[in-house]
N, C-alpha and C. Protein backbone atom coordinates (compact mmCIF):
# COMPACT_ATOMS: atom_id res chain seq x y z
N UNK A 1 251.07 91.82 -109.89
CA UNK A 1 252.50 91.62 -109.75
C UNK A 1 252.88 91.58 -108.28
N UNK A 2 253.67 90.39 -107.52
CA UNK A 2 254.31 90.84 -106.27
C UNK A 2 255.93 90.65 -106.54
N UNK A 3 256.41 90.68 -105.39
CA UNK A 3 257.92 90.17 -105.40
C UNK A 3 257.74 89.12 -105.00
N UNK A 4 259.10 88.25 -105.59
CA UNK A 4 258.83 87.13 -104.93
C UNK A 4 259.86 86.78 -103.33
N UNK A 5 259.72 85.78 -102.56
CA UNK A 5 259.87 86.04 -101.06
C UNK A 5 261.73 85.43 -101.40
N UNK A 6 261.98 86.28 -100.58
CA UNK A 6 263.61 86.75 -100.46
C UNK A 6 264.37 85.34 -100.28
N UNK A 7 263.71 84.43 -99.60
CA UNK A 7 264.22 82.82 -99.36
C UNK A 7 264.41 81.82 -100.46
N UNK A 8 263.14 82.31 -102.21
CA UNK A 8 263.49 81.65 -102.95
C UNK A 8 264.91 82.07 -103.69
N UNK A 9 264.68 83.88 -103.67
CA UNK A 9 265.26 84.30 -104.52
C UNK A 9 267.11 83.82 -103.84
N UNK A 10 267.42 83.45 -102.53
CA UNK A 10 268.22 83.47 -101.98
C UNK A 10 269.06 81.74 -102.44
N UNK A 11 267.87 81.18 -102.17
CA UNK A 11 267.96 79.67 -103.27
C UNK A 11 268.81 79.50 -104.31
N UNK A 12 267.87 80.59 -105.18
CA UNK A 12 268.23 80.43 -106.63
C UNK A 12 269.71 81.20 -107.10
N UNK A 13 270.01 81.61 -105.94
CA UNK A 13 271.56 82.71 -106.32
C UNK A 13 272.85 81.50 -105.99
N UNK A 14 271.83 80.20 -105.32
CA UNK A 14 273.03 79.19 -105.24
C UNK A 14 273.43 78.29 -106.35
N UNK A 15 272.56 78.58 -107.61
CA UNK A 15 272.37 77.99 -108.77
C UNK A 15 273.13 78.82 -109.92
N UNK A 16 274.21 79.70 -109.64
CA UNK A 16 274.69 80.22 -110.56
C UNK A 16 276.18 80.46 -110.22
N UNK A 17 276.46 79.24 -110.39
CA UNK A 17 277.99 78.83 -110.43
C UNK A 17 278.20 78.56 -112.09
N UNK A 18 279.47 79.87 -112.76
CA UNK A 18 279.49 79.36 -114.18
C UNK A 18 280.12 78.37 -114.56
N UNK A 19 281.19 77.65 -113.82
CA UNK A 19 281.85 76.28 -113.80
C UNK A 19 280.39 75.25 -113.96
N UNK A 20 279.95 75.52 -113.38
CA UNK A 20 278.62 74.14 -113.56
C UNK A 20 278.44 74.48 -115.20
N UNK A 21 278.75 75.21 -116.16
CA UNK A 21 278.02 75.76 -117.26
C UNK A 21 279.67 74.98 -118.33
N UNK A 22 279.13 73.64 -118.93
CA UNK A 22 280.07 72.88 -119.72
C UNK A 22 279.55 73.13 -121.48
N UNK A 23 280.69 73.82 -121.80
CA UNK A 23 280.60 74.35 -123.11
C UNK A 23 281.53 73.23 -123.90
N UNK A 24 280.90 73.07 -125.14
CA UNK A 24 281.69 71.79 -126.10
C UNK A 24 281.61 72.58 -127.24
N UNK A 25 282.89 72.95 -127.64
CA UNK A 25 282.65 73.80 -128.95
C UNK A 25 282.55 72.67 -130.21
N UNK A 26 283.36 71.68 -130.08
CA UNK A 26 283.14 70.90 -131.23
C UNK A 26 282.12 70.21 -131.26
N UNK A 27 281.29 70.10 -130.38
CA UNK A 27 280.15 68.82 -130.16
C UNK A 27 278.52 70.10 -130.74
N UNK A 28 279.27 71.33 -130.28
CA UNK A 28 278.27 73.20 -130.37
C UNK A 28 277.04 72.51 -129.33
N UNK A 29 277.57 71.49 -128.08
CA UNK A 29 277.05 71.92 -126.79
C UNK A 29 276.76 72.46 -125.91
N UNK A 30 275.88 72.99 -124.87
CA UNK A 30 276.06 73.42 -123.74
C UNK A 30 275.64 72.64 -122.86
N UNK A 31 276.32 72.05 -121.60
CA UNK A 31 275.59 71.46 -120.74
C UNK A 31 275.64 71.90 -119.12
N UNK A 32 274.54 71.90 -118.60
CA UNK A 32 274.86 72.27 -117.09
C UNK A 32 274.53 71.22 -116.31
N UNK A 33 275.62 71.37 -115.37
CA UNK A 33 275.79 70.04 -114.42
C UNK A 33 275.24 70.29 -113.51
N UNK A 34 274.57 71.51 -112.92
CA UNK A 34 273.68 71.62 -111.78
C UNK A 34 272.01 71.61 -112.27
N UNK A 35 271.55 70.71 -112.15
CA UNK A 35 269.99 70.18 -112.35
C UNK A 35 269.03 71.31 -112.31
N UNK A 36 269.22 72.07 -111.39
CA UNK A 36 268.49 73.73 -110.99
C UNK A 36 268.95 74.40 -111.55
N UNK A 37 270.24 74.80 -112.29
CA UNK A 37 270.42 75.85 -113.10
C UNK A 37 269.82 75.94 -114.23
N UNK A 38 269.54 77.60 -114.66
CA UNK A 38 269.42 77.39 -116.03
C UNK A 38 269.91 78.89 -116.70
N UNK A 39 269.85 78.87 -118.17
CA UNK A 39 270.67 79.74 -118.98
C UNK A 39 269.87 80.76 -119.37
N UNK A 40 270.05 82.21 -119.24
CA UNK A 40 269.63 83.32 -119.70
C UNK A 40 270.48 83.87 -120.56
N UNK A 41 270.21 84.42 -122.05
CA UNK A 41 271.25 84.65 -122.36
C UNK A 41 270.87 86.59 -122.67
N UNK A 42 269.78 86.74 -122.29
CA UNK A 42 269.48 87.47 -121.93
C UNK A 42 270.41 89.37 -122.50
N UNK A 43 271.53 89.31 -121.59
CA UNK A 43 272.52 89.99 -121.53
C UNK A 43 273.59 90.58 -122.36
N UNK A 44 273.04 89.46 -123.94
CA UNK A 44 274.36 88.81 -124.73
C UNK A 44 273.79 88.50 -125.77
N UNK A 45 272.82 87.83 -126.22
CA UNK A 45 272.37 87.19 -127.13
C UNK A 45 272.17 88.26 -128.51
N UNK A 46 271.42 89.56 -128.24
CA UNK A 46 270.97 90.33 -129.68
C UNK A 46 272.09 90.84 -130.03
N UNK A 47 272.86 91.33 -128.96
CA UNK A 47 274.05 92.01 -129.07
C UNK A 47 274.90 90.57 -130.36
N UNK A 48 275.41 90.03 -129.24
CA UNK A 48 276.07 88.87 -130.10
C UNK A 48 275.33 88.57 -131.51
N UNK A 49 274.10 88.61 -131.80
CA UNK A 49 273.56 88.26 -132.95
C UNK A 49 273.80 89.57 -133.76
N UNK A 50 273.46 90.12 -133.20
CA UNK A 50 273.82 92.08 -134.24
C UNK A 50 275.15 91.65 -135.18
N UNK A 51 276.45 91.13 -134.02
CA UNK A 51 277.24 91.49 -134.38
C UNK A 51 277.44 90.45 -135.31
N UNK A 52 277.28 89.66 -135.49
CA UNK A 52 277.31 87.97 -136.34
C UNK A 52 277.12 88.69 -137.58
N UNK A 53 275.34 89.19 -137.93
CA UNK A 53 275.34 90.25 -139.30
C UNK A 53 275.75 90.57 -139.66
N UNK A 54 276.54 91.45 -138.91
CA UNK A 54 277.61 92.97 -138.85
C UNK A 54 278.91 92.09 -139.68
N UNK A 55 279.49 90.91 -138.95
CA UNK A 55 280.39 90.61 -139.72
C UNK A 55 280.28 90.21 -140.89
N UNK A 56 279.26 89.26 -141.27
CA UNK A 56 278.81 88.25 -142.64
C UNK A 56 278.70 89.44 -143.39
N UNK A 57 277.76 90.47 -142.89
CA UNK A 57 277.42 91.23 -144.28
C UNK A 57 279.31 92.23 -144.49
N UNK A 58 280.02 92.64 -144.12
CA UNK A 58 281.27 92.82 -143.91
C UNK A 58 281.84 91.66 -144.98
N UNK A 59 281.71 90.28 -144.55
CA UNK A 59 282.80 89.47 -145.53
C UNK A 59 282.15 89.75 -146.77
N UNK A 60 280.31 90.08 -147.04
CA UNK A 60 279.94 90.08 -148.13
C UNK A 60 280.57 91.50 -149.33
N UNK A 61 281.08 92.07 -148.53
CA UNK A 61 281.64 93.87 -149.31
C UNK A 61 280.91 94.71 -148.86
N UNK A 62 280.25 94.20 -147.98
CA UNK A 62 279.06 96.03 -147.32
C UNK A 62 279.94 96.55 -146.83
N UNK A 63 279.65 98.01 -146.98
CA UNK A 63 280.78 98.54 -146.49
C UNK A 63 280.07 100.19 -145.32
N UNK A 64 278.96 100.45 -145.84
CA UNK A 64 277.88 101.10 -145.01
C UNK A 64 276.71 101.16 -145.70
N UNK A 65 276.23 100.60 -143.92
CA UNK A 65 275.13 100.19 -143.42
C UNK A 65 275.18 100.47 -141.83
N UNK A 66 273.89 100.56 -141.42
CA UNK A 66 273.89 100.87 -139.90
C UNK A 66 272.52 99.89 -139.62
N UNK A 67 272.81 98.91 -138.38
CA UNK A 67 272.19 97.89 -137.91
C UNK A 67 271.23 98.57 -136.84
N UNK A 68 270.45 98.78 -136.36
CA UNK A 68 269.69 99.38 -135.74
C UNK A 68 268.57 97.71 -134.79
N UNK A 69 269.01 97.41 -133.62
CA UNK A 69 268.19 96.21 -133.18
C UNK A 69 267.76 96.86 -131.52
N UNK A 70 266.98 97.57 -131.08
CA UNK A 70 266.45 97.88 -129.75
C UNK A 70 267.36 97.85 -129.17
N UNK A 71 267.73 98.95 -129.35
CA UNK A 71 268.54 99.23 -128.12
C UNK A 71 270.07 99.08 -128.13
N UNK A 72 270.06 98.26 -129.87
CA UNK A 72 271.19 97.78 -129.94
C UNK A 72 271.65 97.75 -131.11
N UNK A 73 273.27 99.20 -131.57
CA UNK A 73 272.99 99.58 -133.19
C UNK A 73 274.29 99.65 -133.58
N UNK A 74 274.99 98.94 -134.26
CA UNK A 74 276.08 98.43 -134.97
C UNK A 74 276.11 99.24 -136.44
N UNK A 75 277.49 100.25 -136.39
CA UNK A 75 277.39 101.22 -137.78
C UNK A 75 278.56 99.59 -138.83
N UNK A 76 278.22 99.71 -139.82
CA UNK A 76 279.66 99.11 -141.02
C UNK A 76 279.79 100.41 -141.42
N UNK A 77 281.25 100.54 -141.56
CA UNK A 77 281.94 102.01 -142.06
C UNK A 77 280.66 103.76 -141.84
N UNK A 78 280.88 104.28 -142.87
CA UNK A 78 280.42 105.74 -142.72
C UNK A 78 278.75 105.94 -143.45
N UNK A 79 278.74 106.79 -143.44
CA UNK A 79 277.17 107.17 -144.10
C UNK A 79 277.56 107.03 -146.05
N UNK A 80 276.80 106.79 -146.92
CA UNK A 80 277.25 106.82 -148.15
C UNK A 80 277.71 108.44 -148.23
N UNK A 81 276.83 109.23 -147.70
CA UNK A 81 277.11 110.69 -148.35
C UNK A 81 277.34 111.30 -147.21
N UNK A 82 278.13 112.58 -147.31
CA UNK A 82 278.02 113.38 -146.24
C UNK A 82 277.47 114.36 -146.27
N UNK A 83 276.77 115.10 -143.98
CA UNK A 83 276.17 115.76 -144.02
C UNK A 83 276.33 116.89 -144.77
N UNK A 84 275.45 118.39 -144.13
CA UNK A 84 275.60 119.78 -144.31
C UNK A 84 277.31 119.83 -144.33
N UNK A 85 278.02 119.60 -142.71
CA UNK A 85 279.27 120.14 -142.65
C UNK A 85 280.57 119.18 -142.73
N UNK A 86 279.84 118.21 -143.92
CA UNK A 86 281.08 117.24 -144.52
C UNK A 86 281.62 115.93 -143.25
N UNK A 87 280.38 115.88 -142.52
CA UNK A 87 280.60 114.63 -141.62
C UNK A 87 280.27 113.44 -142.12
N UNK A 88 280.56 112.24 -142.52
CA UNK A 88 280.03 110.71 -142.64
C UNK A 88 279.34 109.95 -141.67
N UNK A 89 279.86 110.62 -140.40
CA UNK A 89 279.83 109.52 -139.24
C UNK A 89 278.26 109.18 -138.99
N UNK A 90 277.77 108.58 -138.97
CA UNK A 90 276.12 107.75 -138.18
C UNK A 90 276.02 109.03 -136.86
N UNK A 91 274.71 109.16 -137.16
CA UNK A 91 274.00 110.05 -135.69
C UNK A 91 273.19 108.82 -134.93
N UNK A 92 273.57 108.26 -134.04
CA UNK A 92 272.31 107.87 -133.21
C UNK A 92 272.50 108.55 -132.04
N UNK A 93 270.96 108.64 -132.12
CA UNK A 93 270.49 109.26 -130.70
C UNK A 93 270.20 108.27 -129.42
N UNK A 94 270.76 108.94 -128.11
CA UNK A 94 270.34 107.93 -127.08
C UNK A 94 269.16 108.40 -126.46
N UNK A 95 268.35 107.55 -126.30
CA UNK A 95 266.85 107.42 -125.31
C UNK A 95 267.08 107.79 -124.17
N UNK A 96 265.96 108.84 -123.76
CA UNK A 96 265.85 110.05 -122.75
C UNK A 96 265.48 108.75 -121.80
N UNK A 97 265.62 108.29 -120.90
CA UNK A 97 265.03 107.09 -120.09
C UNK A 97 264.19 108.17 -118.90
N UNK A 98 263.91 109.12 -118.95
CA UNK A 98 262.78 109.84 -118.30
C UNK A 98 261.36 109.79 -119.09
N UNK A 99 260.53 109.31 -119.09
CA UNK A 99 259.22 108.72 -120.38
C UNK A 99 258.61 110.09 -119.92
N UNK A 100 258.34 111.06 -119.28
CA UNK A 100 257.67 112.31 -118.90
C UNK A 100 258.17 113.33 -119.42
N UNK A 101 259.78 113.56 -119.92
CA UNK A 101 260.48 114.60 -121.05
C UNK A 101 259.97 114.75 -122.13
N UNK A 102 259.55 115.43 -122.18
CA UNK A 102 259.12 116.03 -124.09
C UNK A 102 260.45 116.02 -124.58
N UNK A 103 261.50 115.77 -124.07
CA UNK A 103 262.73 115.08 -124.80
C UNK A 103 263.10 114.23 -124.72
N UNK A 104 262.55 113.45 -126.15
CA UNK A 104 262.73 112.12 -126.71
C UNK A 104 264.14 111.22 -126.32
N UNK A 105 264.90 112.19 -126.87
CA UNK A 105 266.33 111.94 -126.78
C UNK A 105 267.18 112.63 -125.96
N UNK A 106 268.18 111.90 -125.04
CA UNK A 106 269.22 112.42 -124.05
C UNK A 106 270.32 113.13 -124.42
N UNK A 107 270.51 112.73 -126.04
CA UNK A 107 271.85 112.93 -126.15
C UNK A 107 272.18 112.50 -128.01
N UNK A 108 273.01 112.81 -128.58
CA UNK A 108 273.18 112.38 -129.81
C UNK A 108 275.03 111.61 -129.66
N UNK A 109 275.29 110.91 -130.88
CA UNK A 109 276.78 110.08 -130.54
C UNK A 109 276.97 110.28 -132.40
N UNK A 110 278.02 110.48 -132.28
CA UNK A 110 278.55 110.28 -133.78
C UNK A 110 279.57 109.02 -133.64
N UNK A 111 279.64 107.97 -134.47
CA UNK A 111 280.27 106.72 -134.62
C UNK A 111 280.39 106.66 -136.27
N UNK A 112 281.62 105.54 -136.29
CA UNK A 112 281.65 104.42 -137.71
C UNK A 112 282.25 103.69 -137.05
N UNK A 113 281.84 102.60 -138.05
CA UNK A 113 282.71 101.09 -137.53
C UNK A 113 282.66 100.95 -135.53
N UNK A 114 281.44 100.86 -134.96
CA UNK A 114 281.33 100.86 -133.76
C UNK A 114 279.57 100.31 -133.41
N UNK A 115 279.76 100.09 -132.12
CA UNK A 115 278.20 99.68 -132.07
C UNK A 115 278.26 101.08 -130.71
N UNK A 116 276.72 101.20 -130.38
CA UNK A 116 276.13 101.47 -129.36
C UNK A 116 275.28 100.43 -128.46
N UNK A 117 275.59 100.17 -127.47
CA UNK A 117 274.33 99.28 -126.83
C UNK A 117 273.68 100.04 -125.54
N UNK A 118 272.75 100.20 -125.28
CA UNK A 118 271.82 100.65 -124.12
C UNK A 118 271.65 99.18 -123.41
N UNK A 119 271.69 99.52 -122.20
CA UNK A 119 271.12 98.92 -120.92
C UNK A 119 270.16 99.86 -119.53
N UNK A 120 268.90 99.79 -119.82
CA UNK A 120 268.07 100.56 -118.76
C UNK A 120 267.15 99.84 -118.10
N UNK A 121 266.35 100.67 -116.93
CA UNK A 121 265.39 100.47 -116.39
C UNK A 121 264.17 100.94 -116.62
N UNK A 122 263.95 101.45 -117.75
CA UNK A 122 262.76 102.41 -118.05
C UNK A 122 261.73 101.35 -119.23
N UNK A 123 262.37 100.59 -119.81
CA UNK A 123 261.90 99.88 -120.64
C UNK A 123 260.91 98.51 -119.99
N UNK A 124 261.19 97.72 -119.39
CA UNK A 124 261.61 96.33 -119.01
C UNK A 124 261.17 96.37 -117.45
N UNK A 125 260.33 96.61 -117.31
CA UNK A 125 260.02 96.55 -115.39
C UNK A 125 258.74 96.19 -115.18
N UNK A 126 258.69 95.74 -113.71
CA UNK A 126 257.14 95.78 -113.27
C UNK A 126 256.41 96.57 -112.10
N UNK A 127 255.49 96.98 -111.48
CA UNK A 127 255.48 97.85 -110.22
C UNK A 127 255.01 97.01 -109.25
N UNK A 128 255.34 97.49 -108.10
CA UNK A 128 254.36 96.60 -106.78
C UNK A 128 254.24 97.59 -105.81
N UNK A 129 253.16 98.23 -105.03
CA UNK A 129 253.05 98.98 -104.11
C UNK A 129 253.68 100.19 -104.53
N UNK A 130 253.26 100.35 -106.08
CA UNK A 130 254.14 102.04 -106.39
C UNK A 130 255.60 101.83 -106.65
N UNK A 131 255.97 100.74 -106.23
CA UNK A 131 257.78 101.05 -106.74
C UNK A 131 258.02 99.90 -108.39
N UNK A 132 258.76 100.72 -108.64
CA UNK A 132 258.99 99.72 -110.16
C UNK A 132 260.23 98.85 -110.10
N UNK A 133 260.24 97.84 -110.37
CA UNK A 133 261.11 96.83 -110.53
C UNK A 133 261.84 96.39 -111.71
N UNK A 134 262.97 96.29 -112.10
CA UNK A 134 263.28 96.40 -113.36
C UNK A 134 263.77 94.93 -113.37
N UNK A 135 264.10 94.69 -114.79
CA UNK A 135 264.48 93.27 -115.21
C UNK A 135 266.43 92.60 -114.95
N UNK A 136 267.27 94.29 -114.68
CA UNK A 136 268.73 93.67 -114.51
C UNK A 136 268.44 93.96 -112.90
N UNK A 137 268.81 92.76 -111.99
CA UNK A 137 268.98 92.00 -111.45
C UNK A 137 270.56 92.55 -110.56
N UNK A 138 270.95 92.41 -109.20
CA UNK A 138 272.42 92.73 -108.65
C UNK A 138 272.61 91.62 -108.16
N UNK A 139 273.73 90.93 -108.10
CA UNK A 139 273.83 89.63 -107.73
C UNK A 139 274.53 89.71 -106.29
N UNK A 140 274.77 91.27 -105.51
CA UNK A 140 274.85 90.88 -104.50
C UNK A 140 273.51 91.06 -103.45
N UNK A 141 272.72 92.00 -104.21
CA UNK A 141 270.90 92.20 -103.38
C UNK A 141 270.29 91.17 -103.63
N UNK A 142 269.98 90.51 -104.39
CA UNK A 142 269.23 89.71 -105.56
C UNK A 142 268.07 90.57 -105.98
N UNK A 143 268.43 92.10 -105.81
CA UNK A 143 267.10 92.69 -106.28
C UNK A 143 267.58 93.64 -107.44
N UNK A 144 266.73 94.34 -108.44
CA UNK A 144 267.04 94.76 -109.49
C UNK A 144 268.07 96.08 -109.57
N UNK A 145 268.99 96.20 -109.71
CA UNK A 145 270.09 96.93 -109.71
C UNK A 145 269.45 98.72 -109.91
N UNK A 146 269.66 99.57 -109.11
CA UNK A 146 268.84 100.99 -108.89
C UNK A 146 270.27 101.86 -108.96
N UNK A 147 271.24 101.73 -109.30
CA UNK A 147 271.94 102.60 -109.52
C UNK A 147 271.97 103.55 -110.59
N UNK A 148 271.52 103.43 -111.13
CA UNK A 148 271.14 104.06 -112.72
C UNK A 148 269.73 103.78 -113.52
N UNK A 149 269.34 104.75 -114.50
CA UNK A 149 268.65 104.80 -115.07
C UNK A 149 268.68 104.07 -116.49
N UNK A 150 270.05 104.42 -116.94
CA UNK A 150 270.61 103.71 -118.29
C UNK A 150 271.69 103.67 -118.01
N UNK A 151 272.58 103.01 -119.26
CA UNK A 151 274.05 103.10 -119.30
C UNK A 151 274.02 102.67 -120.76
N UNK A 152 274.81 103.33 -121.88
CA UNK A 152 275.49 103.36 -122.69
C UNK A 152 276.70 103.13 -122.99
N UNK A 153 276.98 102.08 -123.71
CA UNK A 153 278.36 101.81 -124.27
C UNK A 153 278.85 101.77 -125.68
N UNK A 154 279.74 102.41 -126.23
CA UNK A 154 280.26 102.71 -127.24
C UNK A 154 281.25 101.93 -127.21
N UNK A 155 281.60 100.84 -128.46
CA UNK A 155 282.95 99.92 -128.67
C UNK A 155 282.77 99.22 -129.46
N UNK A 156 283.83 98.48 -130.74
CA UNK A 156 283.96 98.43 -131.75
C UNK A 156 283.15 96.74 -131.75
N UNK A 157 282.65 96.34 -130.72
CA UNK A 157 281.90 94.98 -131.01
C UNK A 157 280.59 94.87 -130.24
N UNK A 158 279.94 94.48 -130.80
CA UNK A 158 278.23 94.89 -130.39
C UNK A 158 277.92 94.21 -129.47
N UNK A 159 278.20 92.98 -129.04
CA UNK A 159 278.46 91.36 -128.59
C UNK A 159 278.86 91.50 -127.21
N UNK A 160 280.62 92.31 -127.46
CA UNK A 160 280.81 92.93 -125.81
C UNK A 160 280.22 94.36 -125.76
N UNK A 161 279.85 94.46 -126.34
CA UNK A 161 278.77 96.06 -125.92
C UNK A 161 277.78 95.56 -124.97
N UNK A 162 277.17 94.98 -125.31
CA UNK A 162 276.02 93.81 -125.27
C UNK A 162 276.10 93.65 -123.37
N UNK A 163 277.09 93.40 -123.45
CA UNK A 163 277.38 92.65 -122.04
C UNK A 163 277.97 93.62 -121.16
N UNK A 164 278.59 94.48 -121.64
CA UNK A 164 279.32 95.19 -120.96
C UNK A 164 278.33 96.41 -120.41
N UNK A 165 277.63 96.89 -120.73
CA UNK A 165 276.30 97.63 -120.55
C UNK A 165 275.78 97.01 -119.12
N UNK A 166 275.37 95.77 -119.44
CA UNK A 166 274.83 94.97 -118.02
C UNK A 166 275.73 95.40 -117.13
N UNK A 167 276.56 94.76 -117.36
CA UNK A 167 278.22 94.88 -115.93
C UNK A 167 278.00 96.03 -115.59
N UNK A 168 278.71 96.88 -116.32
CA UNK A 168 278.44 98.36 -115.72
C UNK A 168 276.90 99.08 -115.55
N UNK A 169 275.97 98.50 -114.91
CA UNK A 169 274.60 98.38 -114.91
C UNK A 169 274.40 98.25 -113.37
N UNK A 170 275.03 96.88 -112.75
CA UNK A 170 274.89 96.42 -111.56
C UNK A 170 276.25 97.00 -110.68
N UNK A 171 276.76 97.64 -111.30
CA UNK A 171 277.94 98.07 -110.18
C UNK A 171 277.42 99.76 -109.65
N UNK A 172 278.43 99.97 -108.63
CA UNK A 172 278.35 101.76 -107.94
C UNK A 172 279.32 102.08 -109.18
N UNK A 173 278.68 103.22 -108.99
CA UNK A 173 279.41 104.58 -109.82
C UNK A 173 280.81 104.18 -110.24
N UNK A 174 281.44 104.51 -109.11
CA UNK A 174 283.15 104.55 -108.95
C UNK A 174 283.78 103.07 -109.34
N UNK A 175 282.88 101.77 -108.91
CA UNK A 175 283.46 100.72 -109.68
C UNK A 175 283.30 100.63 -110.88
N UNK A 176 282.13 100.96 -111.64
CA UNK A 176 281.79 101.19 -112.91
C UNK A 176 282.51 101.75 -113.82
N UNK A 177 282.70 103.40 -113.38
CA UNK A 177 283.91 103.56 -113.85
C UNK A 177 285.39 103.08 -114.13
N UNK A 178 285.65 102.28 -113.35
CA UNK A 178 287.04 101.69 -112.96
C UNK A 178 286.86 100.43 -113.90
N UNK A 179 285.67 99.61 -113.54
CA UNK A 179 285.96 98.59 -114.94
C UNK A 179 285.86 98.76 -116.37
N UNK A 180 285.18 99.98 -116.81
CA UNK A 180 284.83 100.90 -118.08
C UNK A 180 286.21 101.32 -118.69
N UNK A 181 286.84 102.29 -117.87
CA UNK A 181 287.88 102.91 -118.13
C UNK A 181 288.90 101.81 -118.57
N UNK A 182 289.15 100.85 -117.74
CA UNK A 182 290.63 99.37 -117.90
C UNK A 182 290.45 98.76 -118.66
N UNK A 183 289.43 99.21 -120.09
CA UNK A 183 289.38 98.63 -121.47
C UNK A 183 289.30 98.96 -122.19
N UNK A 184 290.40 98.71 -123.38
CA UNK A 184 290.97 99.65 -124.10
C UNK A 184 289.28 99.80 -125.38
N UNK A 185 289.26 100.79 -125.71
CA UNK A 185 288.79 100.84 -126.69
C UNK A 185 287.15 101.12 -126.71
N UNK A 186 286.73 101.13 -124.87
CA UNK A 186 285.64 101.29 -124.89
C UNK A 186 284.98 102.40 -123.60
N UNK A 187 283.83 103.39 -124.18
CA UNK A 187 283.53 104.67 -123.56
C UNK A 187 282.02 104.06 -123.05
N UNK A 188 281.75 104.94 -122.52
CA UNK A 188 280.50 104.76 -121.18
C UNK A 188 279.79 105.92 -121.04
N UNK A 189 278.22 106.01 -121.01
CA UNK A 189 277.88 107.47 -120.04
C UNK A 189 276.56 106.52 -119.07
N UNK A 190 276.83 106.91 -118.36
CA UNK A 190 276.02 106.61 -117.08
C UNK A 190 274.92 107.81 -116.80
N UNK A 191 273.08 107.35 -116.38
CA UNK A 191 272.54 108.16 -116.67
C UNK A 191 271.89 108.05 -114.96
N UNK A 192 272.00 108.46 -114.24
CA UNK A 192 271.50 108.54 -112.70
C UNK A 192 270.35 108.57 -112.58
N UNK A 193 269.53 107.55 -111.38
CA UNK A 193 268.27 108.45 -110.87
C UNK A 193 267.55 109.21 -110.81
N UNK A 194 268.53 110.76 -110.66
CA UNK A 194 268.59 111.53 -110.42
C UNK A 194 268.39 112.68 -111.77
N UNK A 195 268.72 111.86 -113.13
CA UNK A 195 268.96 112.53 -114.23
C UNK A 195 269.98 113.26 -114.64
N UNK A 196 271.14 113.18 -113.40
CA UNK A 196 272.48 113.43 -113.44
C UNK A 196 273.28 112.54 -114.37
N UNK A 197 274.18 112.86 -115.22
CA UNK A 197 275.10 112.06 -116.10
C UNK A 197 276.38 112.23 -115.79
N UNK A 198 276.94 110.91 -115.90
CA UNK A 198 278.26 110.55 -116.16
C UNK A 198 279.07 110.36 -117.47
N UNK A 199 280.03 110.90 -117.19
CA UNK A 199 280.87 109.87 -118.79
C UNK A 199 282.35 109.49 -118.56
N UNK A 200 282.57 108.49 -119.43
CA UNK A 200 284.04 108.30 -119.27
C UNK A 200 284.89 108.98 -119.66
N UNK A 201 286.02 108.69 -119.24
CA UNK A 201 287.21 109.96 -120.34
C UNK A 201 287.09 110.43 -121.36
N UNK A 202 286.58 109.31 -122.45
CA UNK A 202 286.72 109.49 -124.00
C UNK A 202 285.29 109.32 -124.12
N UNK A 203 284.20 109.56 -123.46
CA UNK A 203 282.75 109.55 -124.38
C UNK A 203 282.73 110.58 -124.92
N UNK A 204 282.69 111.39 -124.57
CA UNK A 204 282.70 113.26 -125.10
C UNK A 204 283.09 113.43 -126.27
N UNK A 205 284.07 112.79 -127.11
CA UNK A 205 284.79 112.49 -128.20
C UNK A 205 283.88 112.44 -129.25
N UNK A 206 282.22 111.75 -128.76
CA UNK A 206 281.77 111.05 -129.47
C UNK A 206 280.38 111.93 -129.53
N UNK A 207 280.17 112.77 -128.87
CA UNK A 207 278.97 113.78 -128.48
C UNK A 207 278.76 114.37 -129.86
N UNK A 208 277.40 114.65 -130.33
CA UNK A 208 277.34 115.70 -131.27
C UNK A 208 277.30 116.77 -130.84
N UNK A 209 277.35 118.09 -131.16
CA UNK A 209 277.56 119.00 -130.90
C UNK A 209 275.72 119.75 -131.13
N UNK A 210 275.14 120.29 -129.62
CA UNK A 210 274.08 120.74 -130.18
C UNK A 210 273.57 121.45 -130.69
């Protein structure tokens, strides 16, 4: 594995203008007008597909079920039965993104009718000279975004979960927060370097109790 030299990668950051990116909904085109660009959907795609399920099986009368796709887990309504202390809500657990913890899991979330999506660096990387390189990308370094370890998002569509994970992925702390918080309906925990955690106002809401 090397990196590759800072002049291509500097190139290729001139190739991602989304205006060049011509969407035809009636034609169910995509076309790009810049010859060098091309489409990752990377960011968006399972999420968005989770949630496609999520709805069809919804128009079909499901009413619970929990979608479970790496990383990426969409509840329909409550559990059929409830626990010990009369809860319905779905337990998923979030991934310890430290692989050396004999704890599996970081954290537990109680949800219905909501997705979870993860976005990390622990999964998805490569090393060179001892340092690891991960696969999300900062579009103002062009190098893989080191502010965090993970990030978790909780919100009622899997699709912008999906995406919104990334975003708040490549930003600092304090902007992260700030674009997290200015949407209604959706919570965040940010997992540091450091193994320090963040959360938004309303993630805590959603904590199981240990």
């Amino acid at each position: 594995a090397q990196l590759p030299p800072m002049e291509l990668l500097a190139e290729a950051s001139q190739h991602t203008n989304i205006e060049d990116m011509i969407i035809d909904e009636a034609a169910c085109t995509v076309y790009l007008k810049d010859p060098a660009m091309s489409l990752d959907v990377g960011a968006v795609a399972k999420g968005y597909a989770t949630e496609q399920v999520a709805l069809q099986l919804e128009a079909q009368g499901v009413t619970s079920l929990l979608l479970s796709v790496g990383g990426n887990v969409r509840a329909i309504g409550e559990k059929p039965a409830p626990d010990s202390a009369g809860d319905r809500r779905w337990v998923i657990g979030i991934q310890n993104p430290d692989k050396s913890s004999p704890q599996s899991e970081l954290m537990q979330v109680q949800i219905s009718d909501l997705a979870v999506v993860s976005s990390g660096s622990y999964e998805r990387y490569y090393t060179v000279n001892g340092v690891r390189y991960s696969h999300i990308i900062d579009p103002e370094t062009l190098m893989p975004a080191a502010y965090y370890s993970d990030v978790t998002i909780i919100a009622p569509d899997s699709g912008l979960s999906d995406v919104l994970s990334t975003a708040a992925f490549i930003k600092p702390l304090e902007e992260s927060r700030r674009f997290i918080e200015a949407l209604d309906g959706v919570e965040a925990v940010w997992v540091l370097p450091d193994g320090s955690i963040e959360y938004s106002d309303g993630f805590k809401d959603y904590l199981k109790a240990a």
